[in-house]
Protein backbone atom coordinates (compact mmCIF):
# COMPACT_ATOMS: atom_id res chain seq x y z
CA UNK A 1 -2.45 3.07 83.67
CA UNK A 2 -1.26 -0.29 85.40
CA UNK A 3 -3.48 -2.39 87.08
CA UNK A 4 -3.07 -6.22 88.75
CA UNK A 5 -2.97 -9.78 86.46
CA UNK A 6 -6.84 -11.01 88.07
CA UNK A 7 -9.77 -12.29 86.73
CA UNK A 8 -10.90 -9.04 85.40
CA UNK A 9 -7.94 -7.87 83.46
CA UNK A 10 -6.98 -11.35 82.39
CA UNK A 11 -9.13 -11.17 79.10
CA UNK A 12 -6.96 -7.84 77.96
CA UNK A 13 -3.64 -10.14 78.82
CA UNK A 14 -4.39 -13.37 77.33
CA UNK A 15 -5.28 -10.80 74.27
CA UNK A 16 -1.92 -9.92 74.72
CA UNK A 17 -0.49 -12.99 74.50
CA UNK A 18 -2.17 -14.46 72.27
CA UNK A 19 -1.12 -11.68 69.77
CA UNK A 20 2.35 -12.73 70.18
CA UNK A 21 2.31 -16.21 69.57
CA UNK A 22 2.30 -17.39 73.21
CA UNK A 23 5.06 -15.06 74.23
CA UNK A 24 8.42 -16.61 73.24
CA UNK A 25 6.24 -19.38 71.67
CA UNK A 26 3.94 -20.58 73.79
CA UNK A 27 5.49 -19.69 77.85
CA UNK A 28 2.26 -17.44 78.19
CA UNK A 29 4.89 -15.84 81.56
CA UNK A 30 5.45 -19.23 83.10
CA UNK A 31 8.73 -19.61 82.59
CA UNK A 32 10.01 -18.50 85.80
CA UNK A 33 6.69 -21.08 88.00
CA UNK A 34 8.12 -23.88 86.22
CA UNK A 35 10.53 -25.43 84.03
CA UNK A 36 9.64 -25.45 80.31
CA UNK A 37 10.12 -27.89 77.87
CA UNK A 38 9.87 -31.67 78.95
CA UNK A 39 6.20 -32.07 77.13
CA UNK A 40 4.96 -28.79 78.70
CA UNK A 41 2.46 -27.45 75.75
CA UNK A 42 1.50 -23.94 75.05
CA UNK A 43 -2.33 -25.10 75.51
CA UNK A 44 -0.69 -26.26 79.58
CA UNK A 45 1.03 -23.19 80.03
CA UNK A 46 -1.85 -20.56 79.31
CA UNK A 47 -4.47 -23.32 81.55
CA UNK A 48 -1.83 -23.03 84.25
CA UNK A 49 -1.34 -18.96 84.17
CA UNK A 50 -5.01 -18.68 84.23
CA UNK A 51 -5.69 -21.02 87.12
CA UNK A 52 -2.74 -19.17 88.91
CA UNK A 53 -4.72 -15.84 88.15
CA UNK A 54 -7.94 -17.15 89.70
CA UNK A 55 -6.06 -18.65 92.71
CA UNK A 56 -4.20 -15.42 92.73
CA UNK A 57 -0.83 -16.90 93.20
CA UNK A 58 0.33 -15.00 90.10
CA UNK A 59 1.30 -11.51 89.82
CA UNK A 60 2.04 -9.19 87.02
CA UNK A 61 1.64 -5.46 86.71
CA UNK A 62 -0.30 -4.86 83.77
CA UNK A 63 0.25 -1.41 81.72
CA UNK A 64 -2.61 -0.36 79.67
CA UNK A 65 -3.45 1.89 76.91
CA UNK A 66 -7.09 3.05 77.15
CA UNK A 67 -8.58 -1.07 77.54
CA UNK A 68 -5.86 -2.65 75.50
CA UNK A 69 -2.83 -4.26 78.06
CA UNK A 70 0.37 -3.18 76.02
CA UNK A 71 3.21 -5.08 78.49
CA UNK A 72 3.78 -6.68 82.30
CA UNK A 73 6.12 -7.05 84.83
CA UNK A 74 6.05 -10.03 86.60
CA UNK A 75 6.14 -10.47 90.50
CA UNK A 76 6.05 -12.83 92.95
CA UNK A 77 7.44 -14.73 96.30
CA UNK A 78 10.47 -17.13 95.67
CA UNK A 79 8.40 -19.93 96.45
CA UNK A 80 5.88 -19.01 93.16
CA UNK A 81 8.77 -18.01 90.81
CA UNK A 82 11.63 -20.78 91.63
CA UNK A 83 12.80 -20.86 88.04
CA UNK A 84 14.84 -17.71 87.70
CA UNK A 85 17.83 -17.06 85.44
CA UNK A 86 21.55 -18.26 85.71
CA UNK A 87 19.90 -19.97 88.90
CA UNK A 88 23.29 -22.31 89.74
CA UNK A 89 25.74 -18.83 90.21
CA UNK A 90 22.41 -17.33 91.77
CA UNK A 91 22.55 -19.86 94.37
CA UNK A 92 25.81 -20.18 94.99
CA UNK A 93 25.97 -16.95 96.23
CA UNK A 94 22.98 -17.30 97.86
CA UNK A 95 22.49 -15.99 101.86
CA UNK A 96 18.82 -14.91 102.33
CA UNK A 97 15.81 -15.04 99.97
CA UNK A 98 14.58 -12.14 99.46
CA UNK A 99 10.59 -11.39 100.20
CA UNK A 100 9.98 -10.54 96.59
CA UNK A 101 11.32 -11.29 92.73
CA UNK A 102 10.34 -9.63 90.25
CA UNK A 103 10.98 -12.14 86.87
CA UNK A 104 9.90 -10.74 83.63
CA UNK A 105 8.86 -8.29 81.37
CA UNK A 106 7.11 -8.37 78.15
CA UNK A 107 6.14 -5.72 76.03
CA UNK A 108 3.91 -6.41 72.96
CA UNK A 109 4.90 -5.49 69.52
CA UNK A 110 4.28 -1.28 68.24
CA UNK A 111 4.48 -0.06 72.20
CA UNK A 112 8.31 -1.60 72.78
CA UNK A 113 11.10 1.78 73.42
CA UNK A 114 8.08 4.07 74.80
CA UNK A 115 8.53 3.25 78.63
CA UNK A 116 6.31 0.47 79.19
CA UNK A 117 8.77 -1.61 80.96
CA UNK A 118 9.67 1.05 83.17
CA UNK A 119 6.35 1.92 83.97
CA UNK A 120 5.17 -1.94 84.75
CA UNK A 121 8.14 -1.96 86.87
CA UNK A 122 7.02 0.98 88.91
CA UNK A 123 3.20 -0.69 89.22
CA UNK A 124 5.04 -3.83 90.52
CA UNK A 125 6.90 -1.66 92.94
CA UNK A 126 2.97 -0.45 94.02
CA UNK A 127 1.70 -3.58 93.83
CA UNK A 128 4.52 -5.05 96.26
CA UNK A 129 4.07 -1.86 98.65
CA UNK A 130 0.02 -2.39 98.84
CA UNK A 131 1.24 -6.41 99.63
CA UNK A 132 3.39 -5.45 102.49
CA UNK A 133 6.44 -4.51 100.78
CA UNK A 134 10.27 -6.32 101.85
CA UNK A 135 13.58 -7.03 100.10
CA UNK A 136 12.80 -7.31 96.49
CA UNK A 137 15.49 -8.11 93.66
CA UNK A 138 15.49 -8.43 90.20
CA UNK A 139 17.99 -9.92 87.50
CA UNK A 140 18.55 -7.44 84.97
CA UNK A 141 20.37 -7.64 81.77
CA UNK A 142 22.77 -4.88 81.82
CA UNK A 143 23.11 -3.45 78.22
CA UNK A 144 25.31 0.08 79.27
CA UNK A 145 28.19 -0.76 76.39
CA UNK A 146 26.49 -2.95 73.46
CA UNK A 147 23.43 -3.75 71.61
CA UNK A 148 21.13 -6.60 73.09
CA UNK A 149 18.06 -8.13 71.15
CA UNK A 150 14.46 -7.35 73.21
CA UNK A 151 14.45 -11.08 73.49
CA UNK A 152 17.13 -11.20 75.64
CA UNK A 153 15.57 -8.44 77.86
CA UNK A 154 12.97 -10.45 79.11
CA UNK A 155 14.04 -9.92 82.95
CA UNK A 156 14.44 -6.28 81.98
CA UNK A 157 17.04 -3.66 81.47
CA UNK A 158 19.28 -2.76 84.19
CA UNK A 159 18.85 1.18 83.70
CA UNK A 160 15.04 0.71 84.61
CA UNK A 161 16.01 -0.78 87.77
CA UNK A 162 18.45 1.96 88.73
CA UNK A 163 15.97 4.31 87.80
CA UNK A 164 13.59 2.86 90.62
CA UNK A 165 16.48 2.75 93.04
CA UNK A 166 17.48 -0.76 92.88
CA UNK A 167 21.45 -1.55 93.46
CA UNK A 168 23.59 -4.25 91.93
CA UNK A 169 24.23 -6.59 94.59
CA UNK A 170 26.40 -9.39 92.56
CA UNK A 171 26.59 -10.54 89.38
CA UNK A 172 25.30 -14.18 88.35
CA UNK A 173 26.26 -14.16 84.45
CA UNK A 174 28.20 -12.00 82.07
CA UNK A 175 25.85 -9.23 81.93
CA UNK A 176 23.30 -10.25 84.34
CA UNK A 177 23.22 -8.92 87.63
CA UNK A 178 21.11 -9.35 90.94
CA UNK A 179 19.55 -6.02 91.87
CA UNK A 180 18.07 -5.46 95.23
CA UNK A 181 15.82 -2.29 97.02
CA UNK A 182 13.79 -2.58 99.99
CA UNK A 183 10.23 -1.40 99.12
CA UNK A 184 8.01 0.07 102.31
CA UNK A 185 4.72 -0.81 103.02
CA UNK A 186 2.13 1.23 101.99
């Protein structure tokens, strides 16, 4: 089942994080609101995700195994997720924003290879349709010819994407790629 990041389900994903040191040591999915590092503390970054939650100016897609949240997708309007990946070639190439990014992707430790980024991807896809859909792109890591740590997956893999009918649009690393669909209101 996926369900929205709110005030209800944010117990099961600060569980979640909190299980995994943080995520990537202490970003608790911030990463991509604002820049890291420079004194930020793990304690800032989980007060900040929280008080995003409540405001609702956050948005993951939650995927859940009976009540325990197992992995996310996260969402959002370029204005709430300005810190994306390889972001100098990204703008550089730059003609329109899109309506939608869609970030990151965790997946917490014993569910990881059993679908759970593909199937947060698909509740973000909802989640964006219930929202008013748009132009929505991603930045996959493509992964088609060699082996690539889960670490470096973190904006997802570039098969999911395809899967969901996304197309590569330009590339804005080595094996990085933006992806792009149009996603219909619901």
């Amino acid at each position: 089942m996926v369900r929205p990041l709110d005030a209800e389900t944010w117990p099961a994903f600060a569980a979640l994080v909190e299980a995994n040191n943080g995520v990537w040591g202490g970003c608790w999915c911030m990463g991509f609101h604002v820049k890291l590092g420079k004194g930020r503390t793990a304690e800032q970054n989980r007060n900040d995700k929280e008080q995003r939650v409540r405001e609702g100016t956050t948005h993951n897609a939650l995927v859940f195994d009976g009540e325990q949240c197992v992995g996310w997708c996260q969402f959002g309007a370029p204005q709430d997720l300005p810190e994306i990946k390889s972001k100098r070639l990204y703008d550089k190439g730059l003609t329109t924003l899109p309506d939608w990014r869609i970030t990151c992707f965790f997946t917490g430790k014993g569910h990881r290879g059993r679908g759970v980024a593909a199937a947060a991807l698909a509740g973000a896809l909802d989640q964006i349709a219930q929202r008013g859909g748009g132009i929505v792109e991603g930045y996959p890591e493509e992964t088609d010819d060699r082996k690539v740590a889960g670490s470096f997956l973190h904006t997802g893999p570039m098969g999911a994407f395809e899967r969901l009918g996304f197309t590569r649009t330009r590339p804005i690393s080595p094996h990085r790629w933006v992806v792009t669909r149009t996603v219909a209101p619901a």
